[in-house]
C-alpha atoms as a PDB file:
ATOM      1  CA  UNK A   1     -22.922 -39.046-101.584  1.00  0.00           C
ATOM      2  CA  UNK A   2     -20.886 -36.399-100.257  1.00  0.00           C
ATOM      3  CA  UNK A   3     -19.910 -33.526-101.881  1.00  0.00           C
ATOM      4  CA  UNK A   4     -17.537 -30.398-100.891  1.00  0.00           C
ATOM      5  CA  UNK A   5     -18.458 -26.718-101.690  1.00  0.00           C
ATOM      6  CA  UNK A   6     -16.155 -25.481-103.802  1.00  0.00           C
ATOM      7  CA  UNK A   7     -16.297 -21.432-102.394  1.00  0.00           C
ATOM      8  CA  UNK A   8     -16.241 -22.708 -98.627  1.00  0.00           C
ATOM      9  CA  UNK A   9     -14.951 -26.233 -98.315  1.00  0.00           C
ATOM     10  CA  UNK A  10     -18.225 -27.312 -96.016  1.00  0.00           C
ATOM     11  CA  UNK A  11     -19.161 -31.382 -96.522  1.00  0.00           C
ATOM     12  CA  UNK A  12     -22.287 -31.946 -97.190  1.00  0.00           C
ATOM     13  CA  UNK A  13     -24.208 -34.643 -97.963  1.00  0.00           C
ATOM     14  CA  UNK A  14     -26.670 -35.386-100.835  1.00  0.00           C
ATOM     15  CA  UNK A  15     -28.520 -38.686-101.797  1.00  0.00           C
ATOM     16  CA  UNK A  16     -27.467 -40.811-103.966  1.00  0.00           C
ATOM     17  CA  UNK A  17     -29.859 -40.893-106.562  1.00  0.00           C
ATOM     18  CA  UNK A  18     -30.642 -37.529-106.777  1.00  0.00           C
ATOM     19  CA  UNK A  19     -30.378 -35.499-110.341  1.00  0.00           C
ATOM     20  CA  UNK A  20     -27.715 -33.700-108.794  1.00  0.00           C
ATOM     21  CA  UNK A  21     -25.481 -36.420-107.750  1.00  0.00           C
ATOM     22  CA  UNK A  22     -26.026 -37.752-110.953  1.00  0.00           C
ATOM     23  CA  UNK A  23     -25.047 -34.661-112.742  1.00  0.00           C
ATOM     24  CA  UNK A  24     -21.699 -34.418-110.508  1.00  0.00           C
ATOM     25  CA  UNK A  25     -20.480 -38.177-111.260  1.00  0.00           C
ATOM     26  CA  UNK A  26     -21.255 -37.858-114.751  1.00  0.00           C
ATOM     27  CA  UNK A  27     -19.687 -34.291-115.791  1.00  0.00           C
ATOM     28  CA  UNK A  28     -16.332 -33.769-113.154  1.00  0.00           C
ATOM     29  CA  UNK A  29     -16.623 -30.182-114.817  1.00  0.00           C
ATOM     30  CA  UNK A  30     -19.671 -29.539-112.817  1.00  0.00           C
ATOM     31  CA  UNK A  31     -19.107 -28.292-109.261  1.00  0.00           C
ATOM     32  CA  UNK A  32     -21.098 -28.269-106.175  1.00  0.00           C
ATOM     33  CA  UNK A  33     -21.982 -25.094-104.271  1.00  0.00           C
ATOM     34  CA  UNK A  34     -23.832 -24.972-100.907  1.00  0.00           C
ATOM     35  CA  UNK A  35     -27.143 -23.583-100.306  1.00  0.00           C
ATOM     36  CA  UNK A  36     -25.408 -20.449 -98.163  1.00  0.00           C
ATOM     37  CA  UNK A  37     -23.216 -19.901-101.027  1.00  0.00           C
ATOM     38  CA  UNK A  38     -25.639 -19.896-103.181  1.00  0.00           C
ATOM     39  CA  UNK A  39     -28.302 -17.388-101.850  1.00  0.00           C
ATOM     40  CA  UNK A  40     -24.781 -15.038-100.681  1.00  0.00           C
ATOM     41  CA  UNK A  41     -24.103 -15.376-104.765  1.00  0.00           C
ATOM     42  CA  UNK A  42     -26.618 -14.755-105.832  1.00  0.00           C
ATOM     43  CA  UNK A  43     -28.241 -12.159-103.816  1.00  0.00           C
ATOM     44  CA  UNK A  44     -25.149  -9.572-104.790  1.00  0.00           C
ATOM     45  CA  UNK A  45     -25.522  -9.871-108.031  1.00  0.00           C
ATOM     46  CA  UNK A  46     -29.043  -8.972-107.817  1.00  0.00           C
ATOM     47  CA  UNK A  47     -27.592  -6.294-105.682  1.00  0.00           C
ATOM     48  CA  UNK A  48     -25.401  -5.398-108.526  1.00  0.00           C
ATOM     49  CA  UNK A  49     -28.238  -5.807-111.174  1.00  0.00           C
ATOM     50  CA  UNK A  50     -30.045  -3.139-109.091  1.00  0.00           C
ATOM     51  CA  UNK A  51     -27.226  -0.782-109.370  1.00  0.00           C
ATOM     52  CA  UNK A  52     -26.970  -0.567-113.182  1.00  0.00           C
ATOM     53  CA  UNK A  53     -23.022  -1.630-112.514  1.00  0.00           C
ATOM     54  CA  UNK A  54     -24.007  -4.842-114.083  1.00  0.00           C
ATOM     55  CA  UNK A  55     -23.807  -5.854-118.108  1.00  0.00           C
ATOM     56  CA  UNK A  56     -23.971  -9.635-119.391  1.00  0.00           C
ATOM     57  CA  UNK A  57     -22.289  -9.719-122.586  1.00  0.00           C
ATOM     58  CA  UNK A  58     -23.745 -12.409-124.893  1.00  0.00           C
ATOM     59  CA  UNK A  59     -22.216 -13.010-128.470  1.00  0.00           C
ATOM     60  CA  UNK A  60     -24.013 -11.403-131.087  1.00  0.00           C
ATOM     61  CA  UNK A  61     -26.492 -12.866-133.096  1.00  0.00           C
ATOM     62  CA  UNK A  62     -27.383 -10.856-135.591  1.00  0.00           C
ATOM     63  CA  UNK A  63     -25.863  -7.073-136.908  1.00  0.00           C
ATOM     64  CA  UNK A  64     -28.983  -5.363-135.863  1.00  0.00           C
ATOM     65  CA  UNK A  65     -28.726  -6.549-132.099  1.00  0.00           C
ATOM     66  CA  UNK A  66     -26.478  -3.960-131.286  1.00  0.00           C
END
């Protein structure tokens, strides 16, 4: 199968019975991101983490969460 990342437009190409192909023909919502992408994503927002510049908001669950 061959998929395009969605950040830098590379093709790449992924078997066809993988989990991940499978995921990507059965939920169009899902997008495919390349391994270079990936690690460049995710290593600045480690980067950020590290700073303290970085806050997840999650819904609140309960009143005493906050």
């Amino acid at each position: 199968m061959r998929v395009k990342c969605v950040i830098c437009d590379k093709i790449d190409k992924i078997d066809d019975y993988s989990p991940l192909a499978k995921k990507l023909r059965n939920r169009p919502i899902h997008t495919y991101m390349c391994d270079e992408c990936n690690e460049r994503i995710s290593g600045r927002t480690e980067a950020r983490k590290a700073s303290g510049n970085f806050r997840l908001y999650r819904p609140k669950k309960t009143e005493n969460d906050w």
